[in-house]
N, C-alpha and C. Protein backbone atom coordinates (compact mmCIF):
# COMPACT_ATOMS: atom_id res chain seq x y z
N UNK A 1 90.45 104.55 32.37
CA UNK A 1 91.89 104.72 32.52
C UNK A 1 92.23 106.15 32.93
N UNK A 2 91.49 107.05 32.57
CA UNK A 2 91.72 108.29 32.94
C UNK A 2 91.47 108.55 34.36
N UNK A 3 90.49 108.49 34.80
CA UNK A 3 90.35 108.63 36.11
C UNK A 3 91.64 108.26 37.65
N UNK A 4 92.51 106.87 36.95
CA UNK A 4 93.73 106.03 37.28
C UNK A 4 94.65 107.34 37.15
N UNK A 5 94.53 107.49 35.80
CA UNK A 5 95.88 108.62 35.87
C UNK A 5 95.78 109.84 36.61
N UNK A 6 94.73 110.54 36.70
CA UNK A 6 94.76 111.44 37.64
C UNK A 6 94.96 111.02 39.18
N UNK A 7 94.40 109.80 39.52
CA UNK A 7 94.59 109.56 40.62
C UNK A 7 96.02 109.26 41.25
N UNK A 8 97.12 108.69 40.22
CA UNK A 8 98.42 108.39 40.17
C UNK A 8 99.22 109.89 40.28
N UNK A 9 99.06 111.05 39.52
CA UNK A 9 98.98 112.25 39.42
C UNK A 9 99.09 112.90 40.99
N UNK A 10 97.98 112.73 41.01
CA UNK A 10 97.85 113.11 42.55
C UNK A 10 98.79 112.30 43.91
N UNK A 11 98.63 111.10 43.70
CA UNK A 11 99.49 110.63 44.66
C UNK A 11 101.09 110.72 44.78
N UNK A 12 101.52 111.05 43.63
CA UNK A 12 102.69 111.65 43.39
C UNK A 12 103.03 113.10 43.55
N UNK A 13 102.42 113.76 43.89
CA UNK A 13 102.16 114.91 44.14
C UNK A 13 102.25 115.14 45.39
N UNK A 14 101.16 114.52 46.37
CA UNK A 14 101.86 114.35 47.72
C UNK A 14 102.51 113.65 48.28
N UNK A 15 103.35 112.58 47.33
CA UNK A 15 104.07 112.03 47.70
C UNK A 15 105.60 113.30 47.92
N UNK A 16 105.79 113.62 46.63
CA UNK A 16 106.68 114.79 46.68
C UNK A 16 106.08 116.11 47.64
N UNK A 17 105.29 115.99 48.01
CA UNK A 17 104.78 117.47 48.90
C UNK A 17 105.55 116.58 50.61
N UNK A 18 105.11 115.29 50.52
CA UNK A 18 105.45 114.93 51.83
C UNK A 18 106.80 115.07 51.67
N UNK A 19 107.53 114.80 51.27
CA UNK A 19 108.90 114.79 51.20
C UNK A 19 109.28 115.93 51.29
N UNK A 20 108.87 116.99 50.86
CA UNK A 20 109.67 118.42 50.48
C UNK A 20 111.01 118.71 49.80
N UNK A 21 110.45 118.03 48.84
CA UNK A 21 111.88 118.51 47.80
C UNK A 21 111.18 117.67 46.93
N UNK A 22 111.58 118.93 45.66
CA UNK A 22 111.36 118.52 44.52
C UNK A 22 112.16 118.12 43.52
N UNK A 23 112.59 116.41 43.34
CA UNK A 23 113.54 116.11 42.83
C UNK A 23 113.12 115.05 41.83
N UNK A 24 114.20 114.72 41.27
CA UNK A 24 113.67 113.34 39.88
C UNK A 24 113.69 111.88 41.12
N UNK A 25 114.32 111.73 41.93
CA UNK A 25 114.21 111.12 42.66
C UNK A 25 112.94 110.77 43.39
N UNK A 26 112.37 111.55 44.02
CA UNK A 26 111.27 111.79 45.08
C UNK A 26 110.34 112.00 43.50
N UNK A 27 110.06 112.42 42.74
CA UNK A 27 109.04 111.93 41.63
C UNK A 27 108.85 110.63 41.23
N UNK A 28 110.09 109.77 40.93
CA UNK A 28 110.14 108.57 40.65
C UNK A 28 109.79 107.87 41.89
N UNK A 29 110.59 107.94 42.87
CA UNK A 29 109.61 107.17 44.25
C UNK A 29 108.25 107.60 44.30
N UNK A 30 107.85 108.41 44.12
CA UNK A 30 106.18 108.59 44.10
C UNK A 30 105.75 108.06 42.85
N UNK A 31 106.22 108.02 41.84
CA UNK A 31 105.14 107.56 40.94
C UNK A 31 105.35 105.37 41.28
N UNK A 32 106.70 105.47 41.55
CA UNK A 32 106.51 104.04 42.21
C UNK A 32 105.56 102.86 42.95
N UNK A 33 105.56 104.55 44.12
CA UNK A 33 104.47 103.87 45.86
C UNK A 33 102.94 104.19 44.91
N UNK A 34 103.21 105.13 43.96
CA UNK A 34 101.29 105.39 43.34
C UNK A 34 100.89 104.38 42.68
N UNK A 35 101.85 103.57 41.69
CA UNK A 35 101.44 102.57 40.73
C UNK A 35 101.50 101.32 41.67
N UNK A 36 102.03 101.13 42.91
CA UNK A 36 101.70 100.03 43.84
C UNK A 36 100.40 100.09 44.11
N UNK A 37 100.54 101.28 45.02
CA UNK A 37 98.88 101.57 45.93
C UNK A 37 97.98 101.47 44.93
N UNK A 38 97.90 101.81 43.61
CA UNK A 38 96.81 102.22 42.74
C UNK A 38 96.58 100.20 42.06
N UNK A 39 98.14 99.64 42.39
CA UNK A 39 97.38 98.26 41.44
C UNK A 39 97.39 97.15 42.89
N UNK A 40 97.38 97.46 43.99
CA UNK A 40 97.46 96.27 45.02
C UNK A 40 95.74 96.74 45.60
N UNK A 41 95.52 98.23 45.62
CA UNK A 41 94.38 98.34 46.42
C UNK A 41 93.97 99.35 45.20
N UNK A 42 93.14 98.70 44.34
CA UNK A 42 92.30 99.39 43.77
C UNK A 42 91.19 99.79 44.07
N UNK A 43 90.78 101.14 43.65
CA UNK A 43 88.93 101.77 44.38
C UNK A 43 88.10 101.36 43.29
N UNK A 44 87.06 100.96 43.70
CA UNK A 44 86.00 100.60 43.20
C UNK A 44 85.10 102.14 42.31
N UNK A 45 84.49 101.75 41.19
CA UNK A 45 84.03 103.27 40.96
C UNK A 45 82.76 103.14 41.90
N UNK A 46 82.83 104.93 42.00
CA UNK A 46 81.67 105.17 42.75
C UNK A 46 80.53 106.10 42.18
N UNK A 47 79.56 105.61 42.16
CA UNK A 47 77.99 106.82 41.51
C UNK A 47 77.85 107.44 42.72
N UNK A 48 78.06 108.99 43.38
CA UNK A 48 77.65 109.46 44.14
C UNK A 48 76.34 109.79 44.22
N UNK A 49 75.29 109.39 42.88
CA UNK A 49 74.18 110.08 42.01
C UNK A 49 74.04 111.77 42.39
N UNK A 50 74.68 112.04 42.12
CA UNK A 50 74.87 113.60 41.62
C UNK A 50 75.46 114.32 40.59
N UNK A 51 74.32 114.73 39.34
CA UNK A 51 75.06 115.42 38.17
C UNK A 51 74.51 116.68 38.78
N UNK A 52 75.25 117.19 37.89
CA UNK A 52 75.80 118.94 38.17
C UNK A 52 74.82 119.34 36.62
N UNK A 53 73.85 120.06 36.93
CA UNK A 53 73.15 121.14 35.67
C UNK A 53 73.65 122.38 35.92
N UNK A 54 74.60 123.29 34.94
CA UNK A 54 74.83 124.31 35.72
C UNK A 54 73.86 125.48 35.84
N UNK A 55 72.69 125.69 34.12
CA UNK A 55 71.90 126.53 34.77
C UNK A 55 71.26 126.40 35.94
N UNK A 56 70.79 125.21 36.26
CA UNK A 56 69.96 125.21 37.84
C UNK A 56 70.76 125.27 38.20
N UNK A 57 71.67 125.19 38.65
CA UNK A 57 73.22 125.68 39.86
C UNK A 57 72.89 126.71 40.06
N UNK A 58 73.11 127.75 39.25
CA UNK A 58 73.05 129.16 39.42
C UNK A 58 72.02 129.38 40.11
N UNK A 59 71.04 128.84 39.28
CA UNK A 59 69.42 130.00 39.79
C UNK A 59 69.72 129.24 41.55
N UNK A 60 70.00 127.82 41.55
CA UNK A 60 69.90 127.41 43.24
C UNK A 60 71.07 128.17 43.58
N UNK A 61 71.77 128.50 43.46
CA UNK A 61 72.85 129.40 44.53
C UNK A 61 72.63 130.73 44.81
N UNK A 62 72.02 131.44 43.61
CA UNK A 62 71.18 132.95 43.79
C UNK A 62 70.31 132.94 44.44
N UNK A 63 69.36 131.91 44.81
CA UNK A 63 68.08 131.89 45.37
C UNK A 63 69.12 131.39 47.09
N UNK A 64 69.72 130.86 47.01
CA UNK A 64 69.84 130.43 47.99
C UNK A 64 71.43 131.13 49.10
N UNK A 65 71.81 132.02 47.91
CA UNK A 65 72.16 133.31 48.47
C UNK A 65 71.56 134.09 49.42
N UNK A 66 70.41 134.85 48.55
CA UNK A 66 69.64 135.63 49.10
C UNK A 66 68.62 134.68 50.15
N UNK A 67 68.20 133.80 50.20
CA UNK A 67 67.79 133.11 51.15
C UNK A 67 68.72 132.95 52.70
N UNK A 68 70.11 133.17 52.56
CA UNK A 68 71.14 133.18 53.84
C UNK A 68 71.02 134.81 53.58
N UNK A 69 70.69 135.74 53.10
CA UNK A 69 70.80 137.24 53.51
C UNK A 69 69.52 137.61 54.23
N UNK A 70 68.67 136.66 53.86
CA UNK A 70 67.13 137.32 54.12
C UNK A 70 66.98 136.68 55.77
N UNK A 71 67.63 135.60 55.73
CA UNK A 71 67.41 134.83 56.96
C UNK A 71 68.43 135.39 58.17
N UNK A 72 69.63 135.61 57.79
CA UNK A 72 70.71 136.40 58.50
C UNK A 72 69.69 137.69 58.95
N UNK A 73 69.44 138.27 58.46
CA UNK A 73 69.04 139.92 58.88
C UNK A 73 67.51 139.15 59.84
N UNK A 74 67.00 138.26 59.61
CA UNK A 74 66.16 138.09 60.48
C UNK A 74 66.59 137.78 62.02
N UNK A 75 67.54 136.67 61.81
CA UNK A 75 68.17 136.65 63.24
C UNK A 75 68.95 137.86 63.89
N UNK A 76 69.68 138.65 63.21
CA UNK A 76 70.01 139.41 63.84
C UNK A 76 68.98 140.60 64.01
N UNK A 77 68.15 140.57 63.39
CA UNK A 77 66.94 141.55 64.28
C UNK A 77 66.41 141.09 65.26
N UNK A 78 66.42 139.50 65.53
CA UNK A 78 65.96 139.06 66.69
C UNK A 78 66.50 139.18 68.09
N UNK A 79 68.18 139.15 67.69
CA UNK A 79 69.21 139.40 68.30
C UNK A 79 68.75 140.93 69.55
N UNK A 80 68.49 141.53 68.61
CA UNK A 80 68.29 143.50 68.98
C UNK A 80 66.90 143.53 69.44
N UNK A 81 66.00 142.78 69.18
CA UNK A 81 64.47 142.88 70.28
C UNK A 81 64.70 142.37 71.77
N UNK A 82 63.62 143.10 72.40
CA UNK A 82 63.71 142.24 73.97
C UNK A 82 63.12 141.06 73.59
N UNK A 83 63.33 140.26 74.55
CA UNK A 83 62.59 138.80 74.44
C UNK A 83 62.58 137.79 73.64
N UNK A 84 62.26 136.79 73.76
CA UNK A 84 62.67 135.69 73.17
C UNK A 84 62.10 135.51 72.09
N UNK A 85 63.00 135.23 70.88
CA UNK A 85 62.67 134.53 69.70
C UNK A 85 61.62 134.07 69.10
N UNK A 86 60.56 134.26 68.54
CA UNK A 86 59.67 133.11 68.37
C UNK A 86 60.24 131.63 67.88
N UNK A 87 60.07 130.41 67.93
CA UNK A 87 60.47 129.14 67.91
C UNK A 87 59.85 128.27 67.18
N UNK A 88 59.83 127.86 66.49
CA UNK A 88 59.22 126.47 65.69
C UNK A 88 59.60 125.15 65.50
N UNK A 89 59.31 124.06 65.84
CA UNK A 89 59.45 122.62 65.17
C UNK A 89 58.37 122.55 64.63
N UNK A 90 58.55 122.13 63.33
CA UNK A 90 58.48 122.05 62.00
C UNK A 90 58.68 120.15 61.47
N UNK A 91 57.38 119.58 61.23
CA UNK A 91 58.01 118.53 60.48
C UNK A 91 57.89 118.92 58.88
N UNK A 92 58.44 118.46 58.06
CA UNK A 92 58.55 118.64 56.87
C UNK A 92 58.81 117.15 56.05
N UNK A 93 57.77 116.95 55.09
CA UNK A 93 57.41 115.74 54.22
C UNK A 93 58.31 116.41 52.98
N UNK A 94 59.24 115.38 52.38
CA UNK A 94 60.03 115.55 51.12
C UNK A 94 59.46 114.57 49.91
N UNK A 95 59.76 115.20 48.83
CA UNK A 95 59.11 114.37 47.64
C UNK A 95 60.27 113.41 46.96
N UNK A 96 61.93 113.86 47.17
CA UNK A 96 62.82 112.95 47.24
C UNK A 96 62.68 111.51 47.51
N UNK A 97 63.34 110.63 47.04
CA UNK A 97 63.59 109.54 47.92
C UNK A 97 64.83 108.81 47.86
N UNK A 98 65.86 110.06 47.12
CA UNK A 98 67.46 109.70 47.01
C UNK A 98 68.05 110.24 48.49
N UNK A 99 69.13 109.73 48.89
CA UNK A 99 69.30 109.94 50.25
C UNK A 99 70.33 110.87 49.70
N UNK A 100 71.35 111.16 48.63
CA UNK A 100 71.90 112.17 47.98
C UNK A 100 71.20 113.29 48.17
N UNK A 101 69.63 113.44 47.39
CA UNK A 101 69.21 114.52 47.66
C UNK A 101 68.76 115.48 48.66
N UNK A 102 68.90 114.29 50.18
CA UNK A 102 67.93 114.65 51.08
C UNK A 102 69.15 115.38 51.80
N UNK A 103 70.63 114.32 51.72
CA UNK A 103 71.67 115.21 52.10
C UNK A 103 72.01 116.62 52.12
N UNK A 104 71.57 116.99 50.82
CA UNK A 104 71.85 118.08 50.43
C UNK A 104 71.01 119.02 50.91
N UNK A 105 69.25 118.77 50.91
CA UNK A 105 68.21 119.40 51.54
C UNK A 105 69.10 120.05 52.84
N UNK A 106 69.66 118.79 53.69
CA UNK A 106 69.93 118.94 55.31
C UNK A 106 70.96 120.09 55.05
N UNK A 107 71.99 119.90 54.53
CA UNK A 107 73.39 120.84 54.59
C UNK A 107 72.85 121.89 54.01
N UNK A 108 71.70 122.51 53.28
CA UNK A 108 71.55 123.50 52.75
C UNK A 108 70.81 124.16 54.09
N UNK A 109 69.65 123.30 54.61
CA UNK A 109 69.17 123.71 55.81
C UNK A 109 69.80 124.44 56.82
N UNK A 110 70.73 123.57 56.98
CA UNK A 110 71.74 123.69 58.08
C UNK A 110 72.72 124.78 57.97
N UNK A 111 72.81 125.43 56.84
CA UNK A 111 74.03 126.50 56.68
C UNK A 111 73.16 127.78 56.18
N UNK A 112 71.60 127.55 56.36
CA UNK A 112 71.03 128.92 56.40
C UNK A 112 70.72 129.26 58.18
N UNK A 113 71.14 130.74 59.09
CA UNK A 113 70.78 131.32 60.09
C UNK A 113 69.57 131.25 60.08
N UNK A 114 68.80 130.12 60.99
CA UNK A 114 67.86 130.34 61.67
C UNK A 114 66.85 128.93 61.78
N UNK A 115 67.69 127.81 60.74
CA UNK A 115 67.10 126.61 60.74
C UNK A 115 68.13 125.82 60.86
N UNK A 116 67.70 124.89 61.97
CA UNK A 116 68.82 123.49 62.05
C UNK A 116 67.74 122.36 62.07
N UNK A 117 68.33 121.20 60.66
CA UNK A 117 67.20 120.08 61.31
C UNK A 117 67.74 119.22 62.61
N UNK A 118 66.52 118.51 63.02
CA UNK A 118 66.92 118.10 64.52
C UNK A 118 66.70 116.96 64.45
N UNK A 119 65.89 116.28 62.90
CA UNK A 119 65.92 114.91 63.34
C UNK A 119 65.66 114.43 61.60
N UNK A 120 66.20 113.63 61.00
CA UNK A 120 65.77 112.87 59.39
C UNK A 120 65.29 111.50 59.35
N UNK A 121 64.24 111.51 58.88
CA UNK A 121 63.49 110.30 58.80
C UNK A 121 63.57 110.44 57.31
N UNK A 122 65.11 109.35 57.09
CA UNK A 122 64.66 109.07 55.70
C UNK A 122 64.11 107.86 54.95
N UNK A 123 63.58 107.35 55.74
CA UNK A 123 62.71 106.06 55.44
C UNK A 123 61.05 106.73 55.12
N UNK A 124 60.67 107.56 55.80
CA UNK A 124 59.54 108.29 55.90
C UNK A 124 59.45 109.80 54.92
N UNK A 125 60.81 110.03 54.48
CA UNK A 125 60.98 111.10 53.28
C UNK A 125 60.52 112.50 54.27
N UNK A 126 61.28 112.75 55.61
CA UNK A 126 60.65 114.09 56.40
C UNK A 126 61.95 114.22 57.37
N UNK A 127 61.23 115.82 57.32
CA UNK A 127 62.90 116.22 58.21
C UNK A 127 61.83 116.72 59.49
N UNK A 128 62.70 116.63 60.72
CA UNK A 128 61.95 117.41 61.69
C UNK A 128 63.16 118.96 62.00
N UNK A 129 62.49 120.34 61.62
CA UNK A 129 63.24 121.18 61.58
C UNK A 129 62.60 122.57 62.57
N UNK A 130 63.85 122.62 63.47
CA UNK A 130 63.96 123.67 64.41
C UNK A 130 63.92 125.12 63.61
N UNK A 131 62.94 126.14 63.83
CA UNK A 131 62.88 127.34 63.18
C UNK A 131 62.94 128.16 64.04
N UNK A 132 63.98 129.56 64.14
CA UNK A 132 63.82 130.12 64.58
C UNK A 132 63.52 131.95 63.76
N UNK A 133 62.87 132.78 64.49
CA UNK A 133 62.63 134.15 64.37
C UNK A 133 61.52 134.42 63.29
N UNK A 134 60.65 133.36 62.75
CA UNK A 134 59.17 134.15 62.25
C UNK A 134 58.21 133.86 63.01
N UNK A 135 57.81 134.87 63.20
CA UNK A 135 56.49 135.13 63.74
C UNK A 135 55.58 134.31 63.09
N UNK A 136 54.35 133.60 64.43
CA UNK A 136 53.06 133.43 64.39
C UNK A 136 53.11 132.09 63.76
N UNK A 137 52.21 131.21 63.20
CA UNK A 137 52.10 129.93 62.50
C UNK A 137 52.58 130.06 61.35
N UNK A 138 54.11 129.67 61.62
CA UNK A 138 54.88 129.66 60.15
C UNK A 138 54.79 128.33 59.69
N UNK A 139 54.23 126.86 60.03
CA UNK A 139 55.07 126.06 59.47
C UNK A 139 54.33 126.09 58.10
N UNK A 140 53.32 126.37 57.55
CA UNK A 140 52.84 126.00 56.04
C UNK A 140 54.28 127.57 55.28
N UNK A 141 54.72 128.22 55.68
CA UNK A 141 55.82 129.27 55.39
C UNK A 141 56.67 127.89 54.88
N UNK A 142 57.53 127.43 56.00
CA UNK A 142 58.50 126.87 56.14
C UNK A 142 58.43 125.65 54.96
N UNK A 143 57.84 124.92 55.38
CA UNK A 143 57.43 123.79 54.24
C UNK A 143 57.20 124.33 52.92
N UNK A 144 56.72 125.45 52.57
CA UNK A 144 56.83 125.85 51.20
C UNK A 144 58.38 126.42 50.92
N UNK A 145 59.01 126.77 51.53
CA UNK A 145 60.14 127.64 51.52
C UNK A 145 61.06 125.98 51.30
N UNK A 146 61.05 124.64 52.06
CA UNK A 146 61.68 123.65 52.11
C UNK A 146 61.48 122.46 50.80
N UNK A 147 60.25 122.88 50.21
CA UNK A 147 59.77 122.53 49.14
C UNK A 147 60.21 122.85 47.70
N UNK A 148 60.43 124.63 48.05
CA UNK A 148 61.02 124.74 46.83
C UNK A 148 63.22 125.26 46.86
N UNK A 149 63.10 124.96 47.75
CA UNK A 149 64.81 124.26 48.09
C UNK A 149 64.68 122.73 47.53
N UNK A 150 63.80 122.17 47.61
CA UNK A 150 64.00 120.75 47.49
C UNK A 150 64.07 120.93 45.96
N UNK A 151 62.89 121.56 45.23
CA UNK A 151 62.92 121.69 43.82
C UNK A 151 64.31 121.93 43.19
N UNK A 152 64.57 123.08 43.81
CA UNK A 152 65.70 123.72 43.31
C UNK A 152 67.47 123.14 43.30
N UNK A 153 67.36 122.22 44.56
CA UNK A 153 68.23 121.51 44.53
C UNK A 153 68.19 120.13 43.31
N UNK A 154 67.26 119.36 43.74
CA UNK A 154 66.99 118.38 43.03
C UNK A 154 67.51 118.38 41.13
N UNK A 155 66.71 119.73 41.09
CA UNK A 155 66.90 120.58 39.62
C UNK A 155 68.61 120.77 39.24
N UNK A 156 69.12 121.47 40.36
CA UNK A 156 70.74 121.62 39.70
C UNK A 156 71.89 120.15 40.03
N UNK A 157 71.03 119.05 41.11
CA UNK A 157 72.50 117.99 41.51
C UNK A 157 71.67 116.61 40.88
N UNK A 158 70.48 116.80 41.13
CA UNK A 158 69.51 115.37 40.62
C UNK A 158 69.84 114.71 39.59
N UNK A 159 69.67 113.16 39.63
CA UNK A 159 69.68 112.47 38.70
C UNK A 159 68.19 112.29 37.70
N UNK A 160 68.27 111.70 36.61
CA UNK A 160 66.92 111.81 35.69
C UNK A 160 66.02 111.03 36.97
N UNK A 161 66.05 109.81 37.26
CA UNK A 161 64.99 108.89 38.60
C UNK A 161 64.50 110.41 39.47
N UNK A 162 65.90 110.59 39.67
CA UNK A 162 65.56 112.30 40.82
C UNK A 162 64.31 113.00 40.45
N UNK A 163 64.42 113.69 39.49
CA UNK A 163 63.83 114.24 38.51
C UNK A 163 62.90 114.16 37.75
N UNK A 164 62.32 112.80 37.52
CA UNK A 164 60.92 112.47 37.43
C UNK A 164 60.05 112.10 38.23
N UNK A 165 60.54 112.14 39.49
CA UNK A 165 60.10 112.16 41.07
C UNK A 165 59.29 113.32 41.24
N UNK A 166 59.68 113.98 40.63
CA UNK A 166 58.89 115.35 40.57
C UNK A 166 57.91 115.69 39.77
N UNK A 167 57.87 114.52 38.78
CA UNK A 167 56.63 115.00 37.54
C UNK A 167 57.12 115.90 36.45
């Protein structure tokens, strides 16, 4: 029931935001159109399977802080050399097999400078990932570096199934 009321809450809220004016009127018509919408088209609950641990939160957002500082200063030193980049594709095997978790792998990937994945095989538990600016045969680098992102994520959003996936 709680979850209903916030959701009623809310729809009354922009119901009065759409309107622009804040009146007993335009409250009562919103809580009206909310208790319609909320009992003609009800939402189904949803398990996103993602709990929140907050110590692993932290340690994954510190680590993965400094992981977008360490990676930033790499591209932009690459930026300031002559010549081109060194380049990597990279496949990478995941120990996941929640598609929640693998999500998260990708968007974490994806919002550090210097890796975009380019292709997810999540039937096969592997990302294929574009690396750019380390030098020489990085991918056993990369895959350890994607490995323990995977840990670390898994650790602060994972469900227990998640989580004993790992041993």
């Amino acid at each position: 029931m709680r979850p209903r009321l916030a959701l009623i809450a809310w729809l009354v809220l922009v119901w009065v935001t759409l309107w622009g004016d804040l009146s007993i009127g335009n409250v009562l018509a919103g809580l009206a159109a909310a208790l319609a919408v909320t009992w003609l088209l009800p939402l189904p609950m949803l398990d996103p399977g993602i709990r929140i641990r907050p110590v692993a939160l932290v340690r994954f957002l510190l680590w993965f802080g400094w992981d977008m500082v360490v990676s930033t200063a790499r591209v932009v030193m690459w930026v300031f050399l002559p010549g081109p980049p060194p380049t990597h594709l990279v496949r990478v095997e995941l120990r996941t097999s929640s598609e929640s978790m693998i999500v998260m792998i990708m968007t974490a990937l994806a919002n550090v400078p210097g890796s975009l994945v380019v292709e997810a095989y999540v039937q096969e538990r592997c990302l294929m990932l574009h690396i750019l600016g380390l030098p020489g045969d990085a991918a056993e680098e990369v895959r350890a570096n994607v490995a323990a992102l995977e840990s670390r994520i898994v650790a602060a959003f994972g469900t227990r199934r998640d989580r004993e996936e790992f041993g």
